[in-house]
C-alpha atoms as a PDB file:
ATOM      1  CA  UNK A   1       0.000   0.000   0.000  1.00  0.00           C
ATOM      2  CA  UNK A   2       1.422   3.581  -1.054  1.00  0.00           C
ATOM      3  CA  UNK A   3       1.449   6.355   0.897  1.00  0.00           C
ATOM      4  CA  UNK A   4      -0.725   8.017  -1.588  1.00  0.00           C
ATOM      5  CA  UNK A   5      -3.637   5.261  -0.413  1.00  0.00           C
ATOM      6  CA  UNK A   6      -3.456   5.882   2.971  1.00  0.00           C
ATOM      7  CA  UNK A   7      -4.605   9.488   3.106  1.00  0.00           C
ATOM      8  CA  UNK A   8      -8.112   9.366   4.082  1.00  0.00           C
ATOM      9  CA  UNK A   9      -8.779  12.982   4.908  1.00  0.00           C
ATOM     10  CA  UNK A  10      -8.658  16.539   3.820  1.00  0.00           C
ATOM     11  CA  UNK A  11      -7.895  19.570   4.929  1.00  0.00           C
ATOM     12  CA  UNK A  12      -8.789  23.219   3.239  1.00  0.00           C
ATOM     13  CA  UNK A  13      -6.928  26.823   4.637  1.00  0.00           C
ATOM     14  CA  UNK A  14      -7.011  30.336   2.817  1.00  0.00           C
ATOM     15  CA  UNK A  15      -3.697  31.752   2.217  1.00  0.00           C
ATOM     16  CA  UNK A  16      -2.416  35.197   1.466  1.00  0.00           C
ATOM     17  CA  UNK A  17      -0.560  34.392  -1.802  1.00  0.00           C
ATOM     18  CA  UNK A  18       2.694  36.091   0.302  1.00  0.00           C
ATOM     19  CA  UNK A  19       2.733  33.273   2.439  1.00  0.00           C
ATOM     20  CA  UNK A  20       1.930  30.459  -0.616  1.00  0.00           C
ATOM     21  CA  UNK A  21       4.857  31.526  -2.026  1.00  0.00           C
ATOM     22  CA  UNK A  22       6.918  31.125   0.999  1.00  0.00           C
ATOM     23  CA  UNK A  23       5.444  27.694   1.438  1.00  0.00           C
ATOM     24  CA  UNK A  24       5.829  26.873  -2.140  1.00  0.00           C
ATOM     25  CA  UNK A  25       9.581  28.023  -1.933  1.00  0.00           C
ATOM     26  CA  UNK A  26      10.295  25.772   1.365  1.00  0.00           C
ATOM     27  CA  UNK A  27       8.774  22.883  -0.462  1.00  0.00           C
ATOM     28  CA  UNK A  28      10.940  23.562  -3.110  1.00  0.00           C
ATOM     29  CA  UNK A  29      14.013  23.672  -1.454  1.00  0.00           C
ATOM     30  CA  UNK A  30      12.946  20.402   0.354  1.00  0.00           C
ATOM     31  CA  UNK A  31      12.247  18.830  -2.994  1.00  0.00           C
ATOM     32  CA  UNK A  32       8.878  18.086  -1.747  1.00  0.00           C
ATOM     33  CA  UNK A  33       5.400  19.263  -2.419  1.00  0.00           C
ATOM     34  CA  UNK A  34       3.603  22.023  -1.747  1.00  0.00           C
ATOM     35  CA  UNK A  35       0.875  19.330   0.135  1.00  0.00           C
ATOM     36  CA  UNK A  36       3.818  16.842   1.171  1.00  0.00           C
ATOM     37  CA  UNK A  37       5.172  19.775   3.035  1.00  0.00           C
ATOM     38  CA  UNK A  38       2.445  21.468   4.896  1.00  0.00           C
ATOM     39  CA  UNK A  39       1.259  18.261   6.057  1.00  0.00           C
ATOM     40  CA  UNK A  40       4.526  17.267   7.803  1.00  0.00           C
ATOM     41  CA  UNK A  41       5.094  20.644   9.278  1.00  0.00           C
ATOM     42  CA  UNK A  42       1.802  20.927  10.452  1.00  0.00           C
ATOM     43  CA  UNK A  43       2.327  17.080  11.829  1.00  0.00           C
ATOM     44  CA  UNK A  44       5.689  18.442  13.436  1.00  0.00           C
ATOM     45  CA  UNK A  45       4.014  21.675  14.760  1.00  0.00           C
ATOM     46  CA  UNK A  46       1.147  19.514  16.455  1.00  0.00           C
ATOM     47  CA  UNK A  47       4.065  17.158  17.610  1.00  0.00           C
ATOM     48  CA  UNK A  48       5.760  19.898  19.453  1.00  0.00           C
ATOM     49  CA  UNK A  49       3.028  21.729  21.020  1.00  0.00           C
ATOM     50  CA  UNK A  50       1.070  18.529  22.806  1.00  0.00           C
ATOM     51  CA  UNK A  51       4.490  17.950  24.134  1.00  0.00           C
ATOM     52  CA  UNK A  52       5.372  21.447  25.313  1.00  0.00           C
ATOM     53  CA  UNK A  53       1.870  21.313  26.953  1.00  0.00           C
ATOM     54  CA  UNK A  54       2.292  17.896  28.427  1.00  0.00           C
ATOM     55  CA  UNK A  55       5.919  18.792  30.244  1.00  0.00           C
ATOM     56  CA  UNK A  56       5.946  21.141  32.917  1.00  0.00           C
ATOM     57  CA  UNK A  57       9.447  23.312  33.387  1.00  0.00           C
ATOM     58  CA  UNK A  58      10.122  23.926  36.679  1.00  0.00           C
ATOM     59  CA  UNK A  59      13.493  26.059  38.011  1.00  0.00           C
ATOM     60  CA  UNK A  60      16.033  24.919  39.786  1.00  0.00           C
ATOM     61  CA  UNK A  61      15.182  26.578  43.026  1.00  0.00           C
ATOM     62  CA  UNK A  62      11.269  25.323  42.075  1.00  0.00           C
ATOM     63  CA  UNK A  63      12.598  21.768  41.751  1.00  0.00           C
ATOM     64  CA  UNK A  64      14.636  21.496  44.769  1.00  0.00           C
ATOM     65  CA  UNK A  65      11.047  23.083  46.824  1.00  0.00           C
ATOM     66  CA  UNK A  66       8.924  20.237  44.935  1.00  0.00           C
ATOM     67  CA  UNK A  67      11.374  17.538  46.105  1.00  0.00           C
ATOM     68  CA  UNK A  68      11.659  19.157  49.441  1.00  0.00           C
ATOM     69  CA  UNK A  69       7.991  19.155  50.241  1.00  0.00           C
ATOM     70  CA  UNK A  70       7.258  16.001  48.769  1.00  0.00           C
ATOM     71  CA  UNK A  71      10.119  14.518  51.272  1.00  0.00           C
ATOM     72  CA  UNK A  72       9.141  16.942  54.036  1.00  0.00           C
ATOM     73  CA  UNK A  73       5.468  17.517  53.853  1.00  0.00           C
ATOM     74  CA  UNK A  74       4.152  19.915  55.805  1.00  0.00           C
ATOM     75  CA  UNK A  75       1.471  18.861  58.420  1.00  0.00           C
ATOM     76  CA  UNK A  76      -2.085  18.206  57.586  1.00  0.00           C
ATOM     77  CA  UNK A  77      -4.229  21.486  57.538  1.00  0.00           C
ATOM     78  CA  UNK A  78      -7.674  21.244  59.668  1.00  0.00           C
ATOM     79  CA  UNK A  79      -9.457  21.859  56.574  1.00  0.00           C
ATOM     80  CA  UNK A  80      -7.706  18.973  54.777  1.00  0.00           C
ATOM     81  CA  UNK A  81      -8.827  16.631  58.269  1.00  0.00           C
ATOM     82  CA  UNK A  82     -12.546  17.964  57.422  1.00  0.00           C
ATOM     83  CA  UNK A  83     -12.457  17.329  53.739  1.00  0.00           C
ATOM     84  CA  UNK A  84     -11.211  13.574  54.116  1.00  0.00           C
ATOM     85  CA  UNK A  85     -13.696  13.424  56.885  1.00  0.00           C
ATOM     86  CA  UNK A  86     -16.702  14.284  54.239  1.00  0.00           C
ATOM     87  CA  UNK A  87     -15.687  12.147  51.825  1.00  0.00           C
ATOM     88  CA  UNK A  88     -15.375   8.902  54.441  1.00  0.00           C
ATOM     89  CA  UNK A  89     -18.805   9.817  54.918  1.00  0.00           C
ATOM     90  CA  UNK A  90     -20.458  10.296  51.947  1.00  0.00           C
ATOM     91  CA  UNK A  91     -18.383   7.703  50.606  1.00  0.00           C
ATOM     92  CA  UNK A  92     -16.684   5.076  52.965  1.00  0.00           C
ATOM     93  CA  UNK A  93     -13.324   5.309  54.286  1.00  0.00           C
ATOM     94  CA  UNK A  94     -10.695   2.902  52.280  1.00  0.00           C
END
């Protein structure tokens, strides 16, 4: 099966012809085509922003508190003792 086969769906976008002829320029440099092109940056564009979304940065001073608290948490608020309280109640205690 080609690649050509597999492509099920289709996608429309209005372009300014300024930018068509950028695209069509990077394609051509790429040897690839105008569609072959947008598809795989738009692939690689989608790529990196679900995993800039999924990662979270932290510093290094914001790291070191993270591992800190979760090593040395700090005591159990009263309101925290109420919540769990409510939910053993409305649903059982585990």
């Amino acid at each position: 099966m080609t690649q050509e086969t597999l492509r099920t769906s289709r996608i429309e976008a209005r372009i300014t012809p300024d930018a068509l002829a950028i695209v069509k320029r990077a394609a051509e440099l790429e040897g690839r085509s105008v569609s072959d092109f947008v598809v795989s940056s738009a692939q690689e564009a989608a790529r990196r922003t679900i995993e800039e979304t999924s990662l979270i940065r932290l510093s290094s001073e914001d790291q070191r508190r993270f591992v800190d608290l979760l090593l040395n948490p700090p005591p159990i608020s009263p309101a925290l003792v109420r919540a769990k309280e409510a939910h053993a109640q409305l649903f059982g205690s585990e």
